[in-house]
PDB file of N, CA and C in Angstrom:
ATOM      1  N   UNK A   1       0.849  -1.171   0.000  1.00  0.00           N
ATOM      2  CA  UNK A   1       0.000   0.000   0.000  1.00  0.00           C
ATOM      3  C   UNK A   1       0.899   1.239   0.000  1.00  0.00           C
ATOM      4  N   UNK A   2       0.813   2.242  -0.557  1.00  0.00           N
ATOM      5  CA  UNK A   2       1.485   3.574  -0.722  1.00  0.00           C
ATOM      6  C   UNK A   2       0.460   4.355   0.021  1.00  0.00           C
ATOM      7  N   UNK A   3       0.732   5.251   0.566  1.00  0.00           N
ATOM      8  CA  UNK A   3       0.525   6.613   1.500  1.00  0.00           C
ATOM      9  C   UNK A   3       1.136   8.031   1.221  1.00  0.00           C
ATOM     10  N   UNK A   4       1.018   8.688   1.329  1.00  0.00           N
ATOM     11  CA  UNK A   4       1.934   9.696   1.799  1.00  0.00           C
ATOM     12  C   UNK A   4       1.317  10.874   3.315  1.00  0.00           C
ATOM     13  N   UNK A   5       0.464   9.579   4.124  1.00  0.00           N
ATOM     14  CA  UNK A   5       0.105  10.277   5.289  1.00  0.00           C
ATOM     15  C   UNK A   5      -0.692   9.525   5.926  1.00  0.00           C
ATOM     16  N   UNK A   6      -0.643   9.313   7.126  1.00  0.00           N
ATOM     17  CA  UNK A   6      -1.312   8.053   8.078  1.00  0.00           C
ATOM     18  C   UNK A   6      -1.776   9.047   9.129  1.00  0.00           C
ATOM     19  N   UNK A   7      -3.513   9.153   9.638  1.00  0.00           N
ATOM     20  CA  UNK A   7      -4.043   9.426  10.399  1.00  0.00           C
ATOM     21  C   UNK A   7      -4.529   8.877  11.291  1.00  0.00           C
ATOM     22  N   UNK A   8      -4.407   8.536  12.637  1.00  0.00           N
ATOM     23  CA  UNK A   8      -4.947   8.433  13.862  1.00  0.00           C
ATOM     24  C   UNK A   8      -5.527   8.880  14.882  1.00  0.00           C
ATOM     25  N   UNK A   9      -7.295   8.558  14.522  1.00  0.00           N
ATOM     26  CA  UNK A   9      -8.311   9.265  15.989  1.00  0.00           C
ATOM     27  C   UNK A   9      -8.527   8.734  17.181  1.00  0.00           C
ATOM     28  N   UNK A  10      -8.126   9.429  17.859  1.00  0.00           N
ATOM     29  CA  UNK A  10      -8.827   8.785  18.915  1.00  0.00           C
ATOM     30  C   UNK A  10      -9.575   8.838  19.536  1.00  0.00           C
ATOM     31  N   UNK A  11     -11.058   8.582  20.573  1.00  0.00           N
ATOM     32  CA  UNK A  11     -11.948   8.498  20.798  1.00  0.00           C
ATOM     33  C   UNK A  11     -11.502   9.520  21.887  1.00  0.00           C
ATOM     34  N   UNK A  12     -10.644   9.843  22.809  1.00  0.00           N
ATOM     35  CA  UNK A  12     -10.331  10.780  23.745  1.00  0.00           C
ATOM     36  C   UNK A  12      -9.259  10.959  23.956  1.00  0.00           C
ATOM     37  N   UNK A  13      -8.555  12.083  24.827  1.00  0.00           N
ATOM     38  CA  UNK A  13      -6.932  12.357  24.881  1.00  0.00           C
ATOM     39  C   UNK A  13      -6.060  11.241  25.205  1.00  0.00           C
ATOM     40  N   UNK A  14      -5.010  11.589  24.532  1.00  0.00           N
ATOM     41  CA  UNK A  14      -4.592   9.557  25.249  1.00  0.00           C
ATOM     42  C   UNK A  14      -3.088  11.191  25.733  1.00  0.00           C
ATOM     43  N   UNK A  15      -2.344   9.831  26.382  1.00  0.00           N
ATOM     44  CA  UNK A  15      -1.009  10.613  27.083  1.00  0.00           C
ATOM     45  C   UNK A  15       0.256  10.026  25.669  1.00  0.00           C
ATOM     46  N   UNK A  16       0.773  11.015  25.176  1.00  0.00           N
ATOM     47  CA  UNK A  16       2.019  10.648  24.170  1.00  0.00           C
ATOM     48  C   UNK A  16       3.506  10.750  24.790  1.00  0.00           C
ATOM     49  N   UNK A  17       3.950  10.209  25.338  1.00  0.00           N
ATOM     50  CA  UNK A  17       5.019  10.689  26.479  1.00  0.00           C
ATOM     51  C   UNK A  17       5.920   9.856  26.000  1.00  0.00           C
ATOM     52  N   UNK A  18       6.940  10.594  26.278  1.00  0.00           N
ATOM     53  CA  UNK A  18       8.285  10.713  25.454  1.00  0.00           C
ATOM     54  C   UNK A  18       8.984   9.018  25.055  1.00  0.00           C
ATOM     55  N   UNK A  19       8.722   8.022  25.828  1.00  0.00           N
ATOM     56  CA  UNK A  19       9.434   6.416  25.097  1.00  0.00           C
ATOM     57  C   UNK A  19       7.956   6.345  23.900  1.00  0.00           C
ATOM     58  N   UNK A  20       7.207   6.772  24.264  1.00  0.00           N
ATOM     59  CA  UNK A  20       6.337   6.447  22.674  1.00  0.00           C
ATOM     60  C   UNK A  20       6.719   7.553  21.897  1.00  0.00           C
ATOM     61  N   UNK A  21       6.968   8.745  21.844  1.00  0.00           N
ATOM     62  CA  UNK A  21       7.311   9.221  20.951  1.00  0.00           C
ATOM     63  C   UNK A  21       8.652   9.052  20.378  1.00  0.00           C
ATOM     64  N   UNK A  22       9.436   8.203  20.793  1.00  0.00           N
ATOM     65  CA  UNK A  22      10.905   7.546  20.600  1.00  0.00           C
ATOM     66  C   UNK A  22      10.989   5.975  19.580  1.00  0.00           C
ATOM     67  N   UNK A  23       9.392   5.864  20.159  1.00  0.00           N
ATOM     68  CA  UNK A  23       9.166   4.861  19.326  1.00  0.00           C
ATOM     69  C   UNK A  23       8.665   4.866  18.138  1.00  0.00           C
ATOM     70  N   UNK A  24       7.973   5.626  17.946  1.00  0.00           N
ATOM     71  CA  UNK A  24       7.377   6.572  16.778  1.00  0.00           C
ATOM     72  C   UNK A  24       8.399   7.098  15.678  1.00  0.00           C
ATOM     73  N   UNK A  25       9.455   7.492  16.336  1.00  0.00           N
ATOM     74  CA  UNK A  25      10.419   8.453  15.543  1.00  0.00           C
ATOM     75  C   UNK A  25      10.770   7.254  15.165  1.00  0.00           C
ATOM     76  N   UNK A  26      11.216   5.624  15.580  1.00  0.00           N
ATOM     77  CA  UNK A  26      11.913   4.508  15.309  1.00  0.00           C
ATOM     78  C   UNK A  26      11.640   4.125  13.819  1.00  0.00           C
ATOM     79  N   UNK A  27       9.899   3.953  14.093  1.00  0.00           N
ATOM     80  CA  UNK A  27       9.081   3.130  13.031  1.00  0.00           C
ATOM     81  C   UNK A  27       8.994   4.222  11.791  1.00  0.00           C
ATOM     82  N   UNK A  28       8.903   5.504  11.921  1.00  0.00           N
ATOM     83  CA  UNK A  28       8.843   6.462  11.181  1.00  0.00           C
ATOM     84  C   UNK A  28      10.158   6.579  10.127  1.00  0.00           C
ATOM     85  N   UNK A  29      11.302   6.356  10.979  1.00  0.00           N
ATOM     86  CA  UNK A  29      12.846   5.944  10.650  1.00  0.00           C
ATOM     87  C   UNK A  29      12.944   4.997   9.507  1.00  0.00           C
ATOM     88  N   UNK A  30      12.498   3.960   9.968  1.00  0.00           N
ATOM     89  CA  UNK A  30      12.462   2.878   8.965  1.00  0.00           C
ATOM     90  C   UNK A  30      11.692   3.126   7.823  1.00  0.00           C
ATOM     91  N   UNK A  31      10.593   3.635   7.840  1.00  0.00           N
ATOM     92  CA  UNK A  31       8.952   3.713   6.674  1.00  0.00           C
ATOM     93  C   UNK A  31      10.153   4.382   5.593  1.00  0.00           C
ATOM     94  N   UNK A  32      10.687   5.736   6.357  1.00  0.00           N
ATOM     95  CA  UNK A  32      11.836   7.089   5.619  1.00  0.00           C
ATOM     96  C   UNK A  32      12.645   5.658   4.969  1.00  0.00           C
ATOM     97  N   UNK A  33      13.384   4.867   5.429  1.00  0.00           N
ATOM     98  CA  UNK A  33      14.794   4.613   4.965  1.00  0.00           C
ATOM     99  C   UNK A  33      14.473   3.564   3.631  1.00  0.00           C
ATOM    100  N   UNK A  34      13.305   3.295   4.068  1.00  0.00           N
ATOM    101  CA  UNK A  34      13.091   2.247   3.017  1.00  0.00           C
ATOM    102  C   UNK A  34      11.997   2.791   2.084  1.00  0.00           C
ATOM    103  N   UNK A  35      11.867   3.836   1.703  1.00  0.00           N
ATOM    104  CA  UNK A  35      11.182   4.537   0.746  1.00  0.00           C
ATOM    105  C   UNK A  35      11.603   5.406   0.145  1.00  0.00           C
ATOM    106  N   UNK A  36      13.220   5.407  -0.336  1.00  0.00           N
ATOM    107  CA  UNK A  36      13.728   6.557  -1.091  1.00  0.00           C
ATOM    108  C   UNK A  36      14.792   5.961  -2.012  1.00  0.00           C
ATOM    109  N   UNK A  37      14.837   6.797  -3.009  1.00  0.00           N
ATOM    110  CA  UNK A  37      15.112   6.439  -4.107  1.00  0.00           C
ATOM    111  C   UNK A  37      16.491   6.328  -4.050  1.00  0.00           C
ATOM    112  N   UNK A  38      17.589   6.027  -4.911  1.00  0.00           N
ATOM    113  CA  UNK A  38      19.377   6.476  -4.433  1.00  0.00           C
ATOM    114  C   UNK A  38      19.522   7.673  -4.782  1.00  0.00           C
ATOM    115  N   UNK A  39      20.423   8.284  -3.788  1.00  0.00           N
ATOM    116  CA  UNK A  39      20.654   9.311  -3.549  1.00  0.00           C
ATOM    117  C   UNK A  39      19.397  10.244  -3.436  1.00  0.00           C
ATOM    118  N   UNK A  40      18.610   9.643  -2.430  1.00  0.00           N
ATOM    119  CA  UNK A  40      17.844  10.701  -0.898  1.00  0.00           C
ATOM    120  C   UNK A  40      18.099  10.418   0.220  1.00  0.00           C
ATOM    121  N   UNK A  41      17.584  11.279   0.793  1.00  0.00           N
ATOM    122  CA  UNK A  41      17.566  11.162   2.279  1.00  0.00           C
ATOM    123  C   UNK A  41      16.205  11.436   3.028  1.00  0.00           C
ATOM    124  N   UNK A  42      15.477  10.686   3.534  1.00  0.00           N
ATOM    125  CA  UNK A  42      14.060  11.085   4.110  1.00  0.00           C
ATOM    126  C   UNK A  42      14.111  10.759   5.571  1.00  0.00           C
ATOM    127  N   UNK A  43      13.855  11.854   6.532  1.00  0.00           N
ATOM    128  CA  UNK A  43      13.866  11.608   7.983  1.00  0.00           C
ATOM    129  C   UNK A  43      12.521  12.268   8.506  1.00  0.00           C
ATOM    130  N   UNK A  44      12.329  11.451   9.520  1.00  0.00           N
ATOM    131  CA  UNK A  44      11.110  12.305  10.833  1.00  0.00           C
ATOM    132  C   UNK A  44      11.920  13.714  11.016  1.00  0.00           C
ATOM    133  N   UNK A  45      11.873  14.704  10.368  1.00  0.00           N
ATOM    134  CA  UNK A  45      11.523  16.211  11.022  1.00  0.00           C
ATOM    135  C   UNK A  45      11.536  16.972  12.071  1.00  0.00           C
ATOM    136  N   UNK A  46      10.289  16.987  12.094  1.00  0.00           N
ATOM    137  CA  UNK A  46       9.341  17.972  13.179  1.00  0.00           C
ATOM    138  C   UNK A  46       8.604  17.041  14.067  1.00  0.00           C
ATOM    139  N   UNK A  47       8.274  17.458  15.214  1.00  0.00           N
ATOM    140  CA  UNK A  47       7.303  17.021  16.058  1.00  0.00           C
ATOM    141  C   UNK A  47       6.739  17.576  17.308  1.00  0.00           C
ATOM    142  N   UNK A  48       5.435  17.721  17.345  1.00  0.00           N
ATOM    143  CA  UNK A  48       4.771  18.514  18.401  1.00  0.00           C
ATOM    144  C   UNK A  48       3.139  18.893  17.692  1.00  0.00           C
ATOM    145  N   UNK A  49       2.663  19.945  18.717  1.00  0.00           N
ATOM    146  CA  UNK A  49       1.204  20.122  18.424  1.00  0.00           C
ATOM    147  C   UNK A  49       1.031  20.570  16.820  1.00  0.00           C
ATOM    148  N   UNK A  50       0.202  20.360  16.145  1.00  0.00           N
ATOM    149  CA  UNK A  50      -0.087  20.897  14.736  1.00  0.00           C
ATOM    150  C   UNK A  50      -0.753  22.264  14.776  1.00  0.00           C
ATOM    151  N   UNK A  51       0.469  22.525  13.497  1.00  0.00           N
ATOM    152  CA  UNK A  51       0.544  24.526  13.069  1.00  0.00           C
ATOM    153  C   UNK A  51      -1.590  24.279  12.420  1.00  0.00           C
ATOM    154  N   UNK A  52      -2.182  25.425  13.315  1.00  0.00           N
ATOM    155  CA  UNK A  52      -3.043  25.688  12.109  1.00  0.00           C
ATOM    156  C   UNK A  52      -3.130  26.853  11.555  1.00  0.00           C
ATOM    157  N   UNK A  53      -2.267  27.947  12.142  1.00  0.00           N
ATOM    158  CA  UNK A  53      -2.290  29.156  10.915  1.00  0.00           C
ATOM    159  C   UNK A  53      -0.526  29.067  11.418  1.00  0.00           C
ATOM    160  N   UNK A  54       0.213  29.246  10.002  1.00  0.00           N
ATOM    161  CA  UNK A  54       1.613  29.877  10.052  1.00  0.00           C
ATOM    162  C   UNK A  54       1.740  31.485   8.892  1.00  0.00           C
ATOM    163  N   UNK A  55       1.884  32.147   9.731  1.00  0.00           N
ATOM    164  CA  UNK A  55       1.911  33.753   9.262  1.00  0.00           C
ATOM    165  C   UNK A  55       2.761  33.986   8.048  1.00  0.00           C
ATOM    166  N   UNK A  56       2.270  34.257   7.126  1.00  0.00           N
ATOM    167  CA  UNK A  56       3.296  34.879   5.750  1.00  0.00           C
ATOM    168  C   UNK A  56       3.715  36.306   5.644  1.00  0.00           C
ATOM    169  N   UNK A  57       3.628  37.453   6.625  1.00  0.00           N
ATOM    170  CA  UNK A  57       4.395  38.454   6.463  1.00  0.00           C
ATOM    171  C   UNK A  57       4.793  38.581   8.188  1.00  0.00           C
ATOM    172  N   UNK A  58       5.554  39.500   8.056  1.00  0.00           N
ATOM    173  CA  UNK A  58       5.883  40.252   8.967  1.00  0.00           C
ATOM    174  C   UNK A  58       4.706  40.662   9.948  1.00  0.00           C
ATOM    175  N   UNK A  59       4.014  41.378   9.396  1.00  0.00           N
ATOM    176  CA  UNK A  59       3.041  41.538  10.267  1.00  0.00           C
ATOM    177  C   UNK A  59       2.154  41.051  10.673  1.00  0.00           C
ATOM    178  N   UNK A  60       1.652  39.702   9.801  1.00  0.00           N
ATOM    179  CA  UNK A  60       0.509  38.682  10.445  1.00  0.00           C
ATOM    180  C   UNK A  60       1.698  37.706  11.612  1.00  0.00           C
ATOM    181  N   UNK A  61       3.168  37.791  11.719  1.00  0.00           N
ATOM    182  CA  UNK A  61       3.638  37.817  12.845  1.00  0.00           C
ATOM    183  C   UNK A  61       3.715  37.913  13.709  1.00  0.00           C
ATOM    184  N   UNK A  62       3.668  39.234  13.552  1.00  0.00           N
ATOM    185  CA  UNK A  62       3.652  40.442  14.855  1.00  0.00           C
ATOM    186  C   UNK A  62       2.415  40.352  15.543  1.00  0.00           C
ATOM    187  N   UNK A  63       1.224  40.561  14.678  1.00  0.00           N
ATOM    188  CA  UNK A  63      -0.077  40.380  15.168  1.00  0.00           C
ATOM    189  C   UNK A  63      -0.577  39.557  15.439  1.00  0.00           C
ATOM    190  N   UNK A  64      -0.521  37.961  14.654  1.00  0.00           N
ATOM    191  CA  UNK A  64      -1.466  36.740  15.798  1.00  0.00           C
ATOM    192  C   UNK A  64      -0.075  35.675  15.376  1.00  0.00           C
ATOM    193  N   UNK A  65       0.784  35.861  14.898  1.00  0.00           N
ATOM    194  CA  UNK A  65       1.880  34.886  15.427  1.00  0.00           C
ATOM    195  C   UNK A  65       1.750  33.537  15.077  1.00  0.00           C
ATOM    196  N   UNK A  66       2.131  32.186  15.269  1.00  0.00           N
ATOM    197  CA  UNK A  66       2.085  31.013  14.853  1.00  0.00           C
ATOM    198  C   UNK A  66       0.819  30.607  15.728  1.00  0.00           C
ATOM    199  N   UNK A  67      -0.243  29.738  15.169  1.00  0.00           N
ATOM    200  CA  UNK A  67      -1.148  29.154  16.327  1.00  0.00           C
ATOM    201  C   UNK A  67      -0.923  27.678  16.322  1.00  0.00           C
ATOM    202  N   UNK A  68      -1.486  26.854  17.302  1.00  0.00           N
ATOM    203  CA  UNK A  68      -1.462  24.878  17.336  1.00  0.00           C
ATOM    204  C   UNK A  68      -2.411  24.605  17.740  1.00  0.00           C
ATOM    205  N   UNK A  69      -2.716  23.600  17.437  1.00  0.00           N
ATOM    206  CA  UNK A  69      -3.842  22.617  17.878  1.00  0.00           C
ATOM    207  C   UNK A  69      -3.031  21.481  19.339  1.00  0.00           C
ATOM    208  N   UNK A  70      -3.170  21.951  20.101  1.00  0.00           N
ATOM    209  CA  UNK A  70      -2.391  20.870  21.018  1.00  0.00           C
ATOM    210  C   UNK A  70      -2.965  19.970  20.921  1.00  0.00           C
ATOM    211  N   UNK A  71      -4.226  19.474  20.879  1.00  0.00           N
ATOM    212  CA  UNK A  71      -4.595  18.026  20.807  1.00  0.00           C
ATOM    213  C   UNK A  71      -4.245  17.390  19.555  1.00  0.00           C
ATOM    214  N   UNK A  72      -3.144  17.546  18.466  1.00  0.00           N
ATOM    215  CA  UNK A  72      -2.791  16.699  17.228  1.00  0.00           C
ATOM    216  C   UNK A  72      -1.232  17.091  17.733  1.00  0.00           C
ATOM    217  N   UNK A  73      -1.318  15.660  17.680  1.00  0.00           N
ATOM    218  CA  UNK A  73       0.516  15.467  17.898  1.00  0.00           C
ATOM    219  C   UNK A  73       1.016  14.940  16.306  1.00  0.00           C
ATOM    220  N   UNK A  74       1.228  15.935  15.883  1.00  0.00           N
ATOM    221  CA  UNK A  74       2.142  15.778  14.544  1.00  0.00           C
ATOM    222  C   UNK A  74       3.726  15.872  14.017  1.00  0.00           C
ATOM    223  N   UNK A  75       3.474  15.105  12.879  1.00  0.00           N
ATOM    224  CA  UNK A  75       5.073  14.437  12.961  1.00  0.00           C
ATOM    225  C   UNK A  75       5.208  14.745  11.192  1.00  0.00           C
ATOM    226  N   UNK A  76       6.066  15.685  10.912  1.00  0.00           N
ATOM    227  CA  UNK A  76       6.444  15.646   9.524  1.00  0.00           C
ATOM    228  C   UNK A  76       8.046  15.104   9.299  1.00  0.00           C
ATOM    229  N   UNK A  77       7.939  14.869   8.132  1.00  0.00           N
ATOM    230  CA  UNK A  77       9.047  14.292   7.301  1.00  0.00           C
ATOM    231  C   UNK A  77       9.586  15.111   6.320  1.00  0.00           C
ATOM    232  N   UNK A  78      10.897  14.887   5.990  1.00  0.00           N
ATOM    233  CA  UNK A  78      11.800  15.585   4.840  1.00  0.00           C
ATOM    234  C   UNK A  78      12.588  14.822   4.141  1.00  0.00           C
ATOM    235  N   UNK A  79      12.797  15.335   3.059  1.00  0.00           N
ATOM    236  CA  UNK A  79      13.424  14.616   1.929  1.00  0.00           C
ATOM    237  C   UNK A  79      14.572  15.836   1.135  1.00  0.00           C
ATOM    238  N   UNK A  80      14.957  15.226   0.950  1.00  0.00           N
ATOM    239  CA  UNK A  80      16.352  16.034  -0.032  1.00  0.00           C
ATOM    240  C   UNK A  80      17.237  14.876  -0.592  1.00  0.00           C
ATOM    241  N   UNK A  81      17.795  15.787  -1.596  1.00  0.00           N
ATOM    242  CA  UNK A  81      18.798  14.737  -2.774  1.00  0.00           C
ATOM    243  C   UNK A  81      20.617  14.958  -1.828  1.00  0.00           C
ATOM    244  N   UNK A  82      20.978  13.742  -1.652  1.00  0.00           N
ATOM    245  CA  UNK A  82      22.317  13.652  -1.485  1.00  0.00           C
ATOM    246  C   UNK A  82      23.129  13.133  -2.446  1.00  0.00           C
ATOM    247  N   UNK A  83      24.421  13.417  -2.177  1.00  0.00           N
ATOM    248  CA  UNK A  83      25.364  13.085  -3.276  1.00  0.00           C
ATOM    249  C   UNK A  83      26.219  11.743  -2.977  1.00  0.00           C
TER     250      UNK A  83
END
C-alpha cells in the first residue's frame, strides 16, 4: 500500500510521552529509509502540536503569530537529494 500520510483518531486524549514518541520516531525511521530512491535522504523532522495558521508576512507575525492545535501530535518528514 502507498501513502503519503497516516491518520490516527482517537476516541479521547490519550497521554504521548516521550518512550512512545521515541518509538514513533523509530518506526517512522524505517517507513523514511526504506522509501527513497538512491541518492535521498528522508527523515522524521518535526514534532509537536499541529501549526493551524503559520503567518506569511511580517506583520501577520507580529499580530497573531504562529497558532497549534495541542490536541494533534504531529510528525512531519523531509526529503532532499544527497550526493
Amino acid at each position: 500500500m502507498e501513502v503519503c500520510k497516516i491518520e490516527i483518531d482517537f476516541p479521547v486524549l490519550v497521554d504521548i510521552d516521550l518512550d512512545i514518541q521515541i518509538e514513533l520516531d523509530k518506526i517512522l525511521k524505517k517507513i523514511c529509509d526504506r522509501n527513497v530512491l538512491e541518492g535521498q535522504k528522508m527523515w522524521p523532522s518535526s514534532f509537536g502540536s499541529k501549526p493551524t495558521y503559520i503567518p506569511i508576512t511580517q506583520a501577520e507575525e507580529k499580530e497573531r503569530g504562529i497558532e497549534f492545535d495541542d490536541t494533534i501530535f504531529h510528525i512531519g518528514c523531509s526529503l532532499k537529494c544527497v550526493d
